[in-house]
Protein backbone atom coordinates (compact mmCIF):
# COMPACT_ATOMS: atom_id res chain seq x y z
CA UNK A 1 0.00 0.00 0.00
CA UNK A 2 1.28 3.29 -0.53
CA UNK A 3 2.16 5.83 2.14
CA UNK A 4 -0.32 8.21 1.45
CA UNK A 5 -2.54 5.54 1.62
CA UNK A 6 -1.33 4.62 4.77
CA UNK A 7 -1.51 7.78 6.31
CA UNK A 8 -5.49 8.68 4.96
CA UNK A 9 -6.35 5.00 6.42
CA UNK A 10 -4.58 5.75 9.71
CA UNK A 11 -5.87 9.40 10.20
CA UNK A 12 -9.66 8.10 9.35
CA UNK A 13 -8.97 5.34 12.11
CA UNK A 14 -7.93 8.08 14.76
CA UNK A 15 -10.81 10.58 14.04
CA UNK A 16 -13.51 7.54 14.13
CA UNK A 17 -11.73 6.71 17.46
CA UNK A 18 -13.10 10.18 18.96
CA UNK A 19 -16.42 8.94 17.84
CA UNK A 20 -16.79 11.35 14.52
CA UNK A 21 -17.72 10.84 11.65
CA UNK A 22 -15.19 11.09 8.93
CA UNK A 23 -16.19 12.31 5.36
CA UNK A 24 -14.10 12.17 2.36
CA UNK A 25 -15.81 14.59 -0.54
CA UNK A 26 -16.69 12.67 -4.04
CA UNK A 27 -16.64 8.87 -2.07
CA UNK A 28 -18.29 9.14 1.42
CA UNK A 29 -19.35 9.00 5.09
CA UNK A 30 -17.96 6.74 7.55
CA UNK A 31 -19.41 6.50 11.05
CA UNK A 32 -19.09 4.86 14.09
CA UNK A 33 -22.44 2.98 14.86
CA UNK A 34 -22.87 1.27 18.34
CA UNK A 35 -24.86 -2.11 18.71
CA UNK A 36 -26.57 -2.88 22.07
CA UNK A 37 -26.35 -6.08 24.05
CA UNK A 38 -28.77 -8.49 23.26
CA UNK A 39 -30.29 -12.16 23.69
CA UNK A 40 -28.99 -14.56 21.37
CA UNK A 41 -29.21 -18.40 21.26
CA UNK A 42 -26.49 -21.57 20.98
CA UNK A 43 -28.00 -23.24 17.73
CA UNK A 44 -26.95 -26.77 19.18
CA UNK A 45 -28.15 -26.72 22.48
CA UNK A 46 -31.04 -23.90 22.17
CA UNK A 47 -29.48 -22.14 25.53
CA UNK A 48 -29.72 -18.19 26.43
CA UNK A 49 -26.38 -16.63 25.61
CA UNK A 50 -25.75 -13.18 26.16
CA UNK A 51 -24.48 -11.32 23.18
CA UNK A 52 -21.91 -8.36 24.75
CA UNK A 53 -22.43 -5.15 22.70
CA UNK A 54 -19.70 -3.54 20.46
CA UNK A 55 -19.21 -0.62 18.10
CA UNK A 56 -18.92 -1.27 13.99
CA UNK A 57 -18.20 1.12 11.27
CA UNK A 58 -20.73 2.35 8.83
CA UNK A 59 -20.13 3.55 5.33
CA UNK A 60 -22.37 5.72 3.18
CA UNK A 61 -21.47 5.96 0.15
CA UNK A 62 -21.64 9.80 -1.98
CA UNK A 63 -24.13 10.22 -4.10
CA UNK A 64 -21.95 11.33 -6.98
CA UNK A 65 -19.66 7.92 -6.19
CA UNK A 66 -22.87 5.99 -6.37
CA UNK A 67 -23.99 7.47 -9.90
CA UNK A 68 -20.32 6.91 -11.15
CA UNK A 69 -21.12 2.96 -10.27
């Protein structure tokens, strides 16, 4: 990868570590989204399991990068 590439992916990283959004003009939003704790169940043995919650990374895509697809 190339450094510049290296350094966009890294500063994007930082900023959605201070829980903002990062937007890069022509290609799109990033944001951090945050998914609750929740209920799940074991498939084998049909037990309770409790699912912790984490944080993922949403993408929105620009609506001129989505017309040039």
């Amino acid at each position: 990868m190339s450094t510049g590439m290296e350094k966009t992916l890294t500063q994007i990283v930082e900023e959605l570590k201070a829980q903002t959004s990062v937007t890069v003009k022509g290609f799109g939003t990033f944001t951090v989204k945050e998914v609750k704790a929740r209920t799940r169940r074991n498939p084998k043995t049909g037990a309770a399991v409790q699912a912790p919650g984490f944080k993922k990374v949403a993408f929105k895509m620009s609506k001129s990068f989505r017309e040039t697809l």
